[in-house]
Each structure stands twice: as structure tokens, then as C-alpha cells.
C-alpha atoms as a PDB file:
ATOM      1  CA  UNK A   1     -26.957 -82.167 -13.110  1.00  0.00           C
ATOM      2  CA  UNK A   2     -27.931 -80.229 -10.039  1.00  0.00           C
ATOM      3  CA  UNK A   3     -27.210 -83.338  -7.998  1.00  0.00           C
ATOM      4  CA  UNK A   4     -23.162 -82.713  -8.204  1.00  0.00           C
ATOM      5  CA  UNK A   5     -24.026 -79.478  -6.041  1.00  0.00           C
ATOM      6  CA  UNK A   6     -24.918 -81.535  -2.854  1.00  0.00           C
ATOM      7  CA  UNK A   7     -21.298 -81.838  -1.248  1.00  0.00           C
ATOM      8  CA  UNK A   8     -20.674 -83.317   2.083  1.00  0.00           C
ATOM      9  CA  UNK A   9     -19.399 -81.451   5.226  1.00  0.00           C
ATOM     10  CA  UNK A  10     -18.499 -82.970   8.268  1.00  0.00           C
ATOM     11  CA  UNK A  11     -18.223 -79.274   9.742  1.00  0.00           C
ATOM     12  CA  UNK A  12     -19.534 -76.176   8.770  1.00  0.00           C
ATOM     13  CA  UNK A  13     -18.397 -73.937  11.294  1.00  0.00           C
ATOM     14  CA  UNK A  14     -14.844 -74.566   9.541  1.00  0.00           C
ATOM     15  CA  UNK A  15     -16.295 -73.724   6.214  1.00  0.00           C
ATOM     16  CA  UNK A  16     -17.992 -70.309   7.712  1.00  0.00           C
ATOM     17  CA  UNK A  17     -14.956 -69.433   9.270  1.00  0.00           C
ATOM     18  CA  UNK A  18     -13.425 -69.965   5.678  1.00  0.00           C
ATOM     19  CA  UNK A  19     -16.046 -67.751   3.965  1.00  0.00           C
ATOM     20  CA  UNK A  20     -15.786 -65.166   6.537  1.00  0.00           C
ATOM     21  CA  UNK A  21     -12.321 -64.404   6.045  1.00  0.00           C
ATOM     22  CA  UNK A  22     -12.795 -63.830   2.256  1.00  0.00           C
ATOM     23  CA  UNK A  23     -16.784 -62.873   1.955  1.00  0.00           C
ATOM     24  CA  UNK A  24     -16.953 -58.917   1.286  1.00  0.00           C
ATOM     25  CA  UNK A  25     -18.305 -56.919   4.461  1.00  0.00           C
ATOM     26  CA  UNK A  26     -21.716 -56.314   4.734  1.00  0.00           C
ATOM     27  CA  UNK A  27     -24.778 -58.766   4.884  1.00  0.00           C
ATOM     28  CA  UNK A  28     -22.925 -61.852   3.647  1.00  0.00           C
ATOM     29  CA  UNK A  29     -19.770 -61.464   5.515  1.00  0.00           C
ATOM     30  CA  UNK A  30     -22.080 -60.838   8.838  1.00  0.00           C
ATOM     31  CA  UNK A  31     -23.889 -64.090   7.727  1.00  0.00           C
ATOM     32  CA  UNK A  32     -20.408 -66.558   7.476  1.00  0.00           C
ATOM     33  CA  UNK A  33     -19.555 -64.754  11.108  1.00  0.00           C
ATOM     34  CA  UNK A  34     -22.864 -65.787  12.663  1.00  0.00           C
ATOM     35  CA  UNK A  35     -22.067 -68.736  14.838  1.00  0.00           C
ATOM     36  CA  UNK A  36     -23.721 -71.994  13.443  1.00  0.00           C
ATOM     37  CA  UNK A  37     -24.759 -75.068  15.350  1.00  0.00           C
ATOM     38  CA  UNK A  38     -21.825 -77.645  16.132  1.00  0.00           C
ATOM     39  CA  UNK A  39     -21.487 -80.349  13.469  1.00  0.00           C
ATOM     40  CA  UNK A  40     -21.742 -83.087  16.772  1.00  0.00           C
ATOM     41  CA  UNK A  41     -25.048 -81.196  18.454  1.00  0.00           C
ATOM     42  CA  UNK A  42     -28.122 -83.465  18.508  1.00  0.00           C
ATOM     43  CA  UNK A  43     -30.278 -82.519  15.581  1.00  0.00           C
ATOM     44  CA  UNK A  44     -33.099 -82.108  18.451  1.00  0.00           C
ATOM     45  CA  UNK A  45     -31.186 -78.979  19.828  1.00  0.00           C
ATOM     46  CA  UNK A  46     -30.544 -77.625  16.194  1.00  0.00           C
ATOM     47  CA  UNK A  47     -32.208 -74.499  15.243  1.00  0.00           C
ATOM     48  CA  UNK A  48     -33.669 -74.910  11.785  1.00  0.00           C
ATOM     49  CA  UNK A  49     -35.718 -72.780   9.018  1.00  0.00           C
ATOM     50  CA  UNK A  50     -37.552 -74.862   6.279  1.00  0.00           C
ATOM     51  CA  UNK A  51     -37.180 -73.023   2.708  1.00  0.00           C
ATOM     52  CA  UNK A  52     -38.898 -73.139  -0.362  1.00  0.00           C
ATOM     53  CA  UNK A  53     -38.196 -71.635  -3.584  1.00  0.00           C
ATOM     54  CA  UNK A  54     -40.334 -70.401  -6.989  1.00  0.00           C
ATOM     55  CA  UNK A  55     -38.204 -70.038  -9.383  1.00  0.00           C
ATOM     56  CA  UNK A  56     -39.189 -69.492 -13.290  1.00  0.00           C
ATOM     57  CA  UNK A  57     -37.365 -72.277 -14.273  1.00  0.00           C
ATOM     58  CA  UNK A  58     -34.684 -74.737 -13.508  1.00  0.00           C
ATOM     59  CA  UNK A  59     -31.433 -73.550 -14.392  1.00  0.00           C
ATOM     60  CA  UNK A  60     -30.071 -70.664 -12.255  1.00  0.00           C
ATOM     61  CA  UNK A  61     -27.688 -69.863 -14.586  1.00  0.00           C
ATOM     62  CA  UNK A  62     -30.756 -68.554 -16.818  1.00  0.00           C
ATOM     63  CA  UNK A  63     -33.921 -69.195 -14.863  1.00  0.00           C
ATOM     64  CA  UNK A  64     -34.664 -65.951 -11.821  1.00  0.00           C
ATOM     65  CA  UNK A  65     -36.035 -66.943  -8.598  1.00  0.00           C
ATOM     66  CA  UNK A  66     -40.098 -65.546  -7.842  1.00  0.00           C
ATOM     67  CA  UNK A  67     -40.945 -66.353  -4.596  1.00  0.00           C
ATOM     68  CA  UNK A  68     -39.825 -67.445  -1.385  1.00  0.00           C
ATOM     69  CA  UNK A  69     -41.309 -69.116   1.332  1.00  0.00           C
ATOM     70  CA  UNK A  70     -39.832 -69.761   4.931  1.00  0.00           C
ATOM     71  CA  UNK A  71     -40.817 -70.631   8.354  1.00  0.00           C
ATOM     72  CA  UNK A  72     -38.574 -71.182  11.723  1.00  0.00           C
ATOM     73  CA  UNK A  73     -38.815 -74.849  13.561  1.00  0.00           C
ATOM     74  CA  UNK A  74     -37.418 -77.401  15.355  1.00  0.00           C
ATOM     75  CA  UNK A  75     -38.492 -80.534  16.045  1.00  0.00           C
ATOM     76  CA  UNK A  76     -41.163 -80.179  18.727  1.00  0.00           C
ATOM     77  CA  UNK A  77     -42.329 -76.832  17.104  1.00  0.00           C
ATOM     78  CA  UNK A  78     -42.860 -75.239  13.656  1.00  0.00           C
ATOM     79  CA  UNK A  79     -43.249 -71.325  14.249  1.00  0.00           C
ATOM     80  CA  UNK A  80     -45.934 -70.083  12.139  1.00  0.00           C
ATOM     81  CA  UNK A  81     -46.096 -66.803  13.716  1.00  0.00           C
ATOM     82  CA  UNK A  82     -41.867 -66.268  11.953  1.00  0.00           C
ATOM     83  CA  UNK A  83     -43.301 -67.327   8.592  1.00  0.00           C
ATOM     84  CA  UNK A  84     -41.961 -65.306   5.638  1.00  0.00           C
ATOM     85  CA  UNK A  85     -43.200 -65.210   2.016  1.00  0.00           C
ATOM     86  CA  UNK A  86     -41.589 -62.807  -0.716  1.00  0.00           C
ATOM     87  CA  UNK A  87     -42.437 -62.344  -4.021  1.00  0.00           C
ATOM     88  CA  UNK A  88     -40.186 -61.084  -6.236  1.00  0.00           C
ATOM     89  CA  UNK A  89     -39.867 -59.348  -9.674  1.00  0.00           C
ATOM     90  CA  UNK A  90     -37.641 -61.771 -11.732  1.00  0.00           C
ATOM     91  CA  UNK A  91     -35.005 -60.709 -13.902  1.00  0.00           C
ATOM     92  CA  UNK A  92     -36.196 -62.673 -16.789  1.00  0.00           C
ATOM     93  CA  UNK A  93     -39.462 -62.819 -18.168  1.00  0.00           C
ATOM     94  CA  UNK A  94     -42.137 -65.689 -16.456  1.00  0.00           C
ATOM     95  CA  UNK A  95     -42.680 -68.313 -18.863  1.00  0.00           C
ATOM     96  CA  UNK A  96     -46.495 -69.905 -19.427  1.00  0.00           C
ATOM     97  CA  UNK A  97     -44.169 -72.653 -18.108  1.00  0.00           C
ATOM     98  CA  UNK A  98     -43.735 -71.369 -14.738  1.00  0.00           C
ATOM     99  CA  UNK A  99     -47.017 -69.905 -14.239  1.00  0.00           C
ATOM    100  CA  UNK A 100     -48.829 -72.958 -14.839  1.00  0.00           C
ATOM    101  CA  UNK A 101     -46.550 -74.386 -12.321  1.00  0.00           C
ATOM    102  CA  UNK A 102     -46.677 -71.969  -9.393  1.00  0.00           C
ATOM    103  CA  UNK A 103     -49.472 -69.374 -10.684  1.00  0.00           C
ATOM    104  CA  UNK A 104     -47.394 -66.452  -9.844  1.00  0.00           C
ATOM    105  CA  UNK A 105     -48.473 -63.945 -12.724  1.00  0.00           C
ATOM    106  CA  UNK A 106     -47.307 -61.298 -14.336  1.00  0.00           C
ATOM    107  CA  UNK A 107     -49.644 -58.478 -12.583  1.00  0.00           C
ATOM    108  CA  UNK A 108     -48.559 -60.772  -9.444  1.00  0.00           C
ATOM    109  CA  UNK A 109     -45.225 -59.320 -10.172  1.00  0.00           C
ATOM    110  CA  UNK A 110     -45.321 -55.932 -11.461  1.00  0.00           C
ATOM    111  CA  UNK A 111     -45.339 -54.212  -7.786  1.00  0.00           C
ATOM    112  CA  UNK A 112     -42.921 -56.549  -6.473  1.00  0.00           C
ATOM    113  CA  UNK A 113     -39.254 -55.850  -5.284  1.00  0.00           C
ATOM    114  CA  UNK A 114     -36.407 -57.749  -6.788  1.00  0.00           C
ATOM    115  CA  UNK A 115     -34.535 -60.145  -4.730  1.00  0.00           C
ATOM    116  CA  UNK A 116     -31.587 -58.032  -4.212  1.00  0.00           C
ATOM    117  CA  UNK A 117     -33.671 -55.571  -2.317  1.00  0.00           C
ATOM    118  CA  UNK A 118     -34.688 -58.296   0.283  1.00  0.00           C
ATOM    119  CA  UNK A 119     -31.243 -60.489   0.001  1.00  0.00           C
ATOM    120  CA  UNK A 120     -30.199 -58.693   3.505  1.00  0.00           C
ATOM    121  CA  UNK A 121     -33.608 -60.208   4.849  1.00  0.00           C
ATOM    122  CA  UNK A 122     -33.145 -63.588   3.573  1.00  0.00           C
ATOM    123  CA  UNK A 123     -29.356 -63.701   5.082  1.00  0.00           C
ATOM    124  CA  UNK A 124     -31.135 -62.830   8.400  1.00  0.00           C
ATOM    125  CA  UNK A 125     -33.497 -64.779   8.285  1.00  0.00           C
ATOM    126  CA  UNK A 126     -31.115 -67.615   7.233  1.00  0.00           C
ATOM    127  CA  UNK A 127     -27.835 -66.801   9.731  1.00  0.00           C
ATOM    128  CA  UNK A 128     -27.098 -69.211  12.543  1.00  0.00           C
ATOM    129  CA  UNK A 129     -29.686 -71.701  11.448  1.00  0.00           C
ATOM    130  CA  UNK A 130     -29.585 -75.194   9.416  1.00  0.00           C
ATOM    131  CA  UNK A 131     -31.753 -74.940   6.199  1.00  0.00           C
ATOM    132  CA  UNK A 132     -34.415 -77.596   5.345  1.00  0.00           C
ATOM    133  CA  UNK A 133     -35.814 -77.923   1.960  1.00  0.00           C
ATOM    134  CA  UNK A 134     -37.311 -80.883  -0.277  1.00  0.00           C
ATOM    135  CA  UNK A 135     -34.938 -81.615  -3.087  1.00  0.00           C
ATOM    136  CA  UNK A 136     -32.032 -78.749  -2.082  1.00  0.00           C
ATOM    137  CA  UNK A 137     -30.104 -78.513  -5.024  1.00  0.00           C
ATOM    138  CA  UNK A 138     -32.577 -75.910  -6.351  1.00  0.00           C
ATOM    139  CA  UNK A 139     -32.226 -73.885  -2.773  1.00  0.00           C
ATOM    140  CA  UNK A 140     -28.608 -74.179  -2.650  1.00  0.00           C
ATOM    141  CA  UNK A 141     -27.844 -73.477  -6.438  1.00  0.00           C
ATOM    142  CA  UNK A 142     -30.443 -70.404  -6.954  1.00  0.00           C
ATOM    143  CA  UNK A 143     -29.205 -68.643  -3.719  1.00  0.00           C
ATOM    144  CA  UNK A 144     -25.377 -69.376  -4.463  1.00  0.00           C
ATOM    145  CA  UNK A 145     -25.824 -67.774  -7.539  1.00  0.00           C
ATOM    146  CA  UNK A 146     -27.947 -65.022  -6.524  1.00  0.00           C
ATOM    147  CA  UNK A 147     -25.330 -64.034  -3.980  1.00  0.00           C
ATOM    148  CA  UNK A 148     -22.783 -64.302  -6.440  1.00  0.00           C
ATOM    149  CA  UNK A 149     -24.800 -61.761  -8.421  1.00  0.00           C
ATOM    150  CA  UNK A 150     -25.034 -59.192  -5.619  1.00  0.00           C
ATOM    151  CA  UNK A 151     -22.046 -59.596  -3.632  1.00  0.00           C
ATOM    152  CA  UNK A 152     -19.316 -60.953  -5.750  1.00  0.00           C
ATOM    153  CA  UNK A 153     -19.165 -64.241  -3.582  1.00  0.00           C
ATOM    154  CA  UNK A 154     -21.894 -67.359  -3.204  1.00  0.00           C
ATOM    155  CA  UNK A 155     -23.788 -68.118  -0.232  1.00  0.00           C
ATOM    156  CA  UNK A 156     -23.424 -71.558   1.015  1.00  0.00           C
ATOM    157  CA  UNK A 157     -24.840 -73.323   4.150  1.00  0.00           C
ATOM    158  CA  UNK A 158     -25.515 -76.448   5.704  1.00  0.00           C
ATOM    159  CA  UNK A 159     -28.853 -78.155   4.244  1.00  0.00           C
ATOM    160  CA  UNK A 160     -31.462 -81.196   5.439  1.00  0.00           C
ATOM    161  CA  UNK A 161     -32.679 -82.162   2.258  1.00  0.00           C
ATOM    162  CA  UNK A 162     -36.084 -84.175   3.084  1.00  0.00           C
ATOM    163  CA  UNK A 163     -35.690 -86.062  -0.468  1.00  0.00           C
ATOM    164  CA  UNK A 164     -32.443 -87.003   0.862  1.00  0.00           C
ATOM    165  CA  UNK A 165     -33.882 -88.472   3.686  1.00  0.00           C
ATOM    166  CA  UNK A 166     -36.714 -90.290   2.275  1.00  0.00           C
ATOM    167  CA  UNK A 167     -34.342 -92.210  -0.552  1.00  0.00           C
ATOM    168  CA  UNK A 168     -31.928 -93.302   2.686  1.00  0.00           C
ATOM    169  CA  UNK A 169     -34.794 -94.831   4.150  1.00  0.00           C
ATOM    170  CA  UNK A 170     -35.994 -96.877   1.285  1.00  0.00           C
ATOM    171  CA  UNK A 171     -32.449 -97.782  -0.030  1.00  0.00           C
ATOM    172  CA  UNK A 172     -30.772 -99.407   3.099  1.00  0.00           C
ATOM    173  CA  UNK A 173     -31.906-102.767   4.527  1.00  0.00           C
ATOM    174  CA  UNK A 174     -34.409-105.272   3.964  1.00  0.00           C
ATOM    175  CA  UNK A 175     -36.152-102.422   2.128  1.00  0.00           C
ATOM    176  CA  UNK A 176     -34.713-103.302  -1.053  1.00  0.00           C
ATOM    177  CA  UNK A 177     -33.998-101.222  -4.130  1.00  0.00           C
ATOM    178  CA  UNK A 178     -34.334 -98.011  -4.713  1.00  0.00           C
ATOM    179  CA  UNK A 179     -36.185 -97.940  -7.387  1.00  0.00           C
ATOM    180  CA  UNK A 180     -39.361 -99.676  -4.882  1.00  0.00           C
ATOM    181  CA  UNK A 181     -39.241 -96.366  -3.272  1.00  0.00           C
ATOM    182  CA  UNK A 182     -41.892 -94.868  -5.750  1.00  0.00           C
ATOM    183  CA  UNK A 183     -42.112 -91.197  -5.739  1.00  0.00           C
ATOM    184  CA  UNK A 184     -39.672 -88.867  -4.161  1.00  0.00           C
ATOM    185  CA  UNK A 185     -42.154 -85.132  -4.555  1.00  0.00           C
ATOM    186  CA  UNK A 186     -42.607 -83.671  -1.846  1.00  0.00           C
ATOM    187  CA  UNK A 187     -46.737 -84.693  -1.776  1.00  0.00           C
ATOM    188  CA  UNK A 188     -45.865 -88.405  -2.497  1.00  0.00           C
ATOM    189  CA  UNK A 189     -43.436 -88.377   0.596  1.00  0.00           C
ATOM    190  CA  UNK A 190     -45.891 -86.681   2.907  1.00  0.00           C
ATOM    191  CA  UNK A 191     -48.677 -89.363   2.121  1.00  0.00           C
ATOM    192  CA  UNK A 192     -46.012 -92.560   3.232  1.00  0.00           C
ATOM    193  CA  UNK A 193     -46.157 -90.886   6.660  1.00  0.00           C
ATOM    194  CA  UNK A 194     -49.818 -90.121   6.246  1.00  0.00           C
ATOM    195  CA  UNK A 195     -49.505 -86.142   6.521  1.00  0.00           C
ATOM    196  CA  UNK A 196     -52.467 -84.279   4.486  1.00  0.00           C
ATOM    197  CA  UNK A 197     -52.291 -83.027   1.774  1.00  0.00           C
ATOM    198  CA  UNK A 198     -51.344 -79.425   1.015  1.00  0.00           C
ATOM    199  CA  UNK A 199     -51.672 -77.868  -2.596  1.00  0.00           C
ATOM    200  CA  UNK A 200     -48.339 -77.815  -4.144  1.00  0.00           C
ATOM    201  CA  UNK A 201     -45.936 -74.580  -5.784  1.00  0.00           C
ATOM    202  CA  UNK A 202     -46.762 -72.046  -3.258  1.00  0.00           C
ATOM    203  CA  UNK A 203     -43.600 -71.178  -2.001  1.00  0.00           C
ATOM    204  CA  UNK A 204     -44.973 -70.802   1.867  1.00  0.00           C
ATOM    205  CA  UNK A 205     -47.241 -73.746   1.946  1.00  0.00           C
ATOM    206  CA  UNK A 206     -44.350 -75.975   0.475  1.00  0.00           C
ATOM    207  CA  UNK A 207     -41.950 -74.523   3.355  1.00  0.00           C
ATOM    208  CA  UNK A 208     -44.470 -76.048   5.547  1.00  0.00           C
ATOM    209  CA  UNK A 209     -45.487 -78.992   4.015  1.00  0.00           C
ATOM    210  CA  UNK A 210     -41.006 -79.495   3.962  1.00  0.00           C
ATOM    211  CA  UNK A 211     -41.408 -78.604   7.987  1.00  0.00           C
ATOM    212  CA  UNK A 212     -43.688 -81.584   8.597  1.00  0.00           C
ATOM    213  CA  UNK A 213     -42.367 -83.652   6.798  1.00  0.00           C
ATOM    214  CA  UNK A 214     -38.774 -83.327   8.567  1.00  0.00           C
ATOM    215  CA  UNK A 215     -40.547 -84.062  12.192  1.00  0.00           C
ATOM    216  CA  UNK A 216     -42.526 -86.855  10.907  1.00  0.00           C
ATOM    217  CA  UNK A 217     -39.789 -88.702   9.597  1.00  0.00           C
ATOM    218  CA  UNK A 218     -37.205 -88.062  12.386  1.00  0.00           C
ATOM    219  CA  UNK A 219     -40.251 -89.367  14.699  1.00  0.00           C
ATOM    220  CA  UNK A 220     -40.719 -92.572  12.713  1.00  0.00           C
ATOM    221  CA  UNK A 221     -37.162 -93.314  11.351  1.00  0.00           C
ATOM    222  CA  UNK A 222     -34.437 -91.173  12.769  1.00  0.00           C
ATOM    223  CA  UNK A 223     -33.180 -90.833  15.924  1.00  0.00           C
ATOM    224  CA  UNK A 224     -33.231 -87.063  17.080  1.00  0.00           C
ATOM    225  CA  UNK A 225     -30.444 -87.783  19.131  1.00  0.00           C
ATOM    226  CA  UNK A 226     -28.151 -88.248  16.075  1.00  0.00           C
ATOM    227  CA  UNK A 227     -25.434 -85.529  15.179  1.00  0.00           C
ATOM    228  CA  UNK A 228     -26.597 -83.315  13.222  1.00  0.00           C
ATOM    229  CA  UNK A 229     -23.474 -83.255  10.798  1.00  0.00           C
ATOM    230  CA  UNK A 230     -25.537 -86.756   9.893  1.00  0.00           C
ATOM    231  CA  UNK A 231     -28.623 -85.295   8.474  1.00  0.00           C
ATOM    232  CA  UNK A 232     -26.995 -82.122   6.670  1.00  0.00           C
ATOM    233  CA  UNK A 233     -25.309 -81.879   3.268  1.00  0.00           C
END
């Protein structure tokens, strides 16, 4: 299950510095060497970048990823203006699967550039930052594996994963069981806190939709002074 991919990490400036010394030069080495916030920092002062992925399937060890969506924030600010949205020519062949998910189509894809060609953006984009995403197992797996494609060696960074965050809430306390929570997509989460609702599987608009979500529920049930080291897998 993609679940046993979500590993703790107290500190993952002493993982980076790890990677660093054994990542290949180039693009991914200069990402492990990019200083990252301290595992102790407030989340408030964390710089973060909200992810989504489109992917033709589930399984990255045969499914390609077709789009990406990201945006910068923090917790005051989302930066729209930062926003990035790729999509890519997949290695494998989209299913009538995946396009009825995310309605990326083949003539969608025939001009596109693979991922490899814009893998030096994405570590950019990515380096010195804290991920977000809403269920990160699919983040962290396809883009581990997509590095280990290109460079020999998987990328790996800290994640929020909003999912994460929602299923603490409902499981501790005088909340009760788990399984009262009710739905843990992405839309179902967003209409608890009474965000709006966005139209799901577009890579961008989920990135954002992830963004909101993050400062709505540190606002209404996490403390923004809390280590970050506390939020992150």
C-alpha cells in the first residue's frame, strides 16, 4: 500500500545533508544542498509550495505522471502570481481510465514535453521549501521514482499531507472514531471548513484547493506556532 511510504522525520536537514553527500551532481544534488527550514521553526515562518499531481494511474511503478500543478504560500498568503502547471507527455499510454478522471487527452499531450525535460524546474521550484499535498503518498512515490529514473537516486522531502491532518483531527478526543470522520477527498474536507467548491483533477486548481485547505485548518485547529517537524511526514 502507498501508505507504508509516509515515514516520519524528526529532522530533515539531517536527511538532506545525507542525500547530498551521495545524490549525483547536478539538479538533485543542488536540491539536497539547498538549506531547508529547521525541524523546530514555527510552521507560520515555514516557506511552503502546495503540489498536485495527474498521474495516469496509481502505481508509479507502471502508471507515468501527466500534469503538475503548484503554487508558493504560507499561511497568511497563497502566491498566485508563482503558480506553475505542466503538462507532460507520459511514458505510457493514457488510459480511458485516466482521462475520464482528469480530462487530459491525448491531442492534450502530443505537443507536450516529458517530465524529464522540466525535472530541473520542478527541483527549483521545490528546493528549500516544505511540500503540501492532499493524500502525499502519490506526490512522494511518483516523484521518488521519477528521480530515480533520471538521476539514478530518489527525491525525497519533507511533506504536510492535508488528509493527514484532517484524520488527526477527527481521531483524537471526544471526537470519537475514525470511522465518524466521513470522507477524507480533498472536496469533502474543504466543505467541513466551509471552503467552496472547486472542480476536482486539474492538477493547478487541486494545488489550490490543497493551499486553502492547509490555512483553514491551521486557523481552526492547529496552532501555527507549533514546530513544524509536527505537521510534516
Amino acid at each position: 500500500m502507498l501508505s507504508r511510504w509516509l515515514t516520519k522525520h524528526d529532522d530533515w536537514r539531517e536527511k538532506f545533508a545525507e542525500h547530498a553527500a551521495r545524490a549525483p551532481a547536478g539538479a538533485l544534488g543542488e536540491f539536497y544542498r539547498r538549506e531547508l527550514p529547521a525541524a523546530d521553526g514555527p510552521l507560520r515562518d515555514t516557506p511552503l509550495i502546495a503540489i498536485d499531481l495527474e498521474t495516469t494511474g496509481l502505481d508509479p511503478d507502471r502508471d507515468s505522471i501527466v500534469s503538475i500543478g503548484m503554487i508558493t504560500m504560507d499561511l497568511e498568503r497563497i502566491h498566485c502570481r508563482d503558480a506553475r502547471h505542466w503538462i507532460f507527455k507520459p511514458e505510457r499510454s493514457l488510459s480511458s481510465t485516466s482521462v475520464t478522471i482528469h480530462a487530459i487527452t491525448h491531442s492534450d499531450i502530443d505537443r507536450s514535453p516529458s517530465l524529464e525535460s522540466r525535472f530541473e524546474d520542478i527541483l527549483n521550484a521545490l528546493a528549500g521549501r516544505v511540500v503540501v499535498a492532499h493524500f502525499a503518498p502519490i506526490e512522494r512515490r511518483f516523484l521518488e521514482e521519477a528521480a530515480r529514473a533520471f538521476y539514478g537516486y530518489p527525491l525525497l522531502f519533507p511533506i504536510i499531507d492535508t488528509m493527514e491532518l484532517e484524520r488527526r483531527h477527527y481521531k483524537k478526543g471526544w471526537r470519537g472514531l475514525f470511522s465518524k470522520v466521513g470522507s477524507l477527498r480533498l472536496d469533502a474536507c474543504r466543505i467541513r471548513l466551509h471552503l467552496p467548491r472547486y472542480k476536482a483533477h486539474h492538477a493547478l486548481t487541486d494545488a489550490l484547493a490543497t493551499a486553502e485547505l492547509l490555512q483553514a485548518q491551521v486557523a481552526h485547529r492547529y496552532r501555527p506556532t507549533d514546530p513544524v517537524s509536527w505537521f510534516w511526514v
